[in-house]
C-alpha atoms as a PDB file:
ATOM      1  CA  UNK A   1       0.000   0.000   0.000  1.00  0.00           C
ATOM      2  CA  UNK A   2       0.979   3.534  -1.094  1.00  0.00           C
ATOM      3  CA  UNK A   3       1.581   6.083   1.987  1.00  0.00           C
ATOM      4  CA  UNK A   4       0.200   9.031   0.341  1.00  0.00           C
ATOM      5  CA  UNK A   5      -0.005  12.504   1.813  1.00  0.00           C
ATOM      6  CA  UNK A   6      -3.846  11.774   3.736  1.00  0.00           C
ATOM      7  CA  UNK A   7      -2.190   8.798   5.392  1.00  0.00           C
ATOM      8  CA  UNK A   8       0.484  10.793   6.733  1.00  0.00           C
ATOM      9  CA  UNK A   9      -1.415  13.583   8.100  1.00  0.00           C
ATOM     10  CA  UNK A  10      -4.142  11.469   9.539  1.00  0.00           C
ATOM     11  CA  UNK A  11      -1.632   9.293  11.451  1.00  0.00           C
ATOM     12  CA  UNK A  12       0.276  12.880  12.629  1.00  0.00           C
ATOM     13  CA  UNK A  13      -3.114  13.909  13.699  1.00  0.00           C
ATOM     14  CA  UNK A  14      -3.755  11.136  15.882  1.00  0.00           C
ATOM     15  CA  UNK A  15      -0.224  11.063  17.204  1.00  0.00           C
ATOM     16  CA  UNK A  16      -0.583  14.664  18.090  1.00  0.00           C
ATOM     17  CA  UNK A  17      -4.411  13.936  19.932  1.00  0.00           C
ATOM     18  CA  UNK A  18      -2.784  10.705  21.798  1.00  0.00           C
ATOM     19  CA  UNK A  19      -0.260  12.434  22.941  1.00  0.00           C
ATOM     20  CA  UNK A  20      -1.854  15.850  24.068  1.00  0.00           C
ATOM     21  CA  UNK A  21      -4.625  13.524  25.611  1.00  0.00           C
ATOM     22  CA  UNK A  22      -2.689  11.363  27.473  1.00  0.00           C
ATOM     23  CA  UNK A  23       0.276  13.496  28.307  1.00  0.00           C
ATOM     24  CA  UNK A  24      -1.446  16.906  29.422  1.00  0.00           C
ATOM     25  CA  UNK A  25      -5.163  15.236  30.365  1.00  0.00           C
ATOM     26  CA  UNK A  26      -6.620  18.290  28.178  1.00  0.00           C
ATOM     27  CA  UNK A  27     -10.326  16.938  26.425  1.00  0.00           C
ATOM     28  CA  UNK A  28     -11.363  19.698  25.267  1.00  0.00           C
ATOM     29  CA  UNK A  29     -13.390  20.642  22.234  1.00  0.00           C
ATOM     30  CA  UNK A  30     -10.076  20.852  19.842  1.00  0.00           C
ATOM     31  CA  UNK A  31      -8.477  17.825  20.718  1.00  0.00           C
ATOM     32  CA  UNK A  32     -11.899  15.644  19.711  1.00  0.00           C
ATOM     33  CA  UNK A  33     -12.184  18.054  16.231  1.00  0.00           C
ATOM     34  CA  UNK A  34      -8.685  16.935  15.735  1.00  0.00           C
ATOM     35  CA  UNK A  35      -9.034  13.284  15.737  1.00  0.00           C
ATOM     36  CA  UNK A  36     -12.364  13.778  13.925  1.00  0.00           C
ATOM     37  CA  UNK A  37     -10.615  16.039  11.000  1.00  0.00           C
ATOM     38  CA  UNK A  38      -7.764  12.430  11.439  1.00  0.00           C
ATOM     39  CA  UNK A  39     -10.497   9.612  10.959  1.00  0.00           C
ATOM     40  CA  UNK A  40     -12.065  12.058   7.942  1.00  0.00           C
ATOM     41  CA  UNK A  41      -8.194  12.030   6.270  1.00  0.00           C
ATOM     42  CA  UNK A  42      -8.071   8.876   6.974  1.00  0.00           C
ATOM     43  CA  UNK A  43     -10.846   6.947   5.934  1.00  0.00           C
ATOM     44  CA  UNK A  44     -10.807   9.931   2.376  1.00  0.00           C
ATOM     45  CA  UNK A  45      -7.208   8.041   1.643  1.00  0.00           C
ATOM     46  CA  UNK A  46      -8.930   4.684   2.033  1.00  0.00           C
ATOM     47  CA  UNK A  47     -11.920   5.264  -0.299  1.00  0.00           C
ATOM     48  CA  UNK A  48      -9.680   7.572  -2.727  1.00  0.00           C
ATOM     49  CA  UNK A  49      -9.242   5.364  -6.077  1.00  0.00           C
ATOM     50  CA  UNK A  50      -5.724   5.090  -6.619  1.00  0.00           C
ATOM     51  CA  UNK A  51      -4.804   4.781 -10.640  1.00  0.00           C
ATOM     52  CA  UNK A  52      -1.405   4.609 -11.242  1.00  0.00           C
ATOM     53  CA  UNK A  53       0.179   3.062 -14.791  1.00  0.00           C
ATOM     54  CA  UNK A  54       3.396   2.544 -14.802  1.00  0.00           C
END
């Protein structure tokens, strides 16, 4: 599987919102739109059609 630039970012996103969660105990309002905006990234790189010729 290709890591394109939506798989990155989603998996920074929920790096970022693990870490600020479980290192600073912060659940606010941003942290839960930020692994929201991660899962969207993620699951557009999973549905996006990938055609690539070679």
């Amino acid at each position: 599987m290709r890591s394109g630039p939506f798989l990155v970012l989603s998996l920074l996103m929920v790096i970022f919102w693990a870490e600020s969660f479980l290192l600073l105990h912060v659940a606010s309002f941003l942290i839960h739109l930020l692994l929201l905006v991660a899962v969207l990234f993620f699951v557009g790189y999973l549905l996006r059609e990938t055609t690539t010729t070679t």
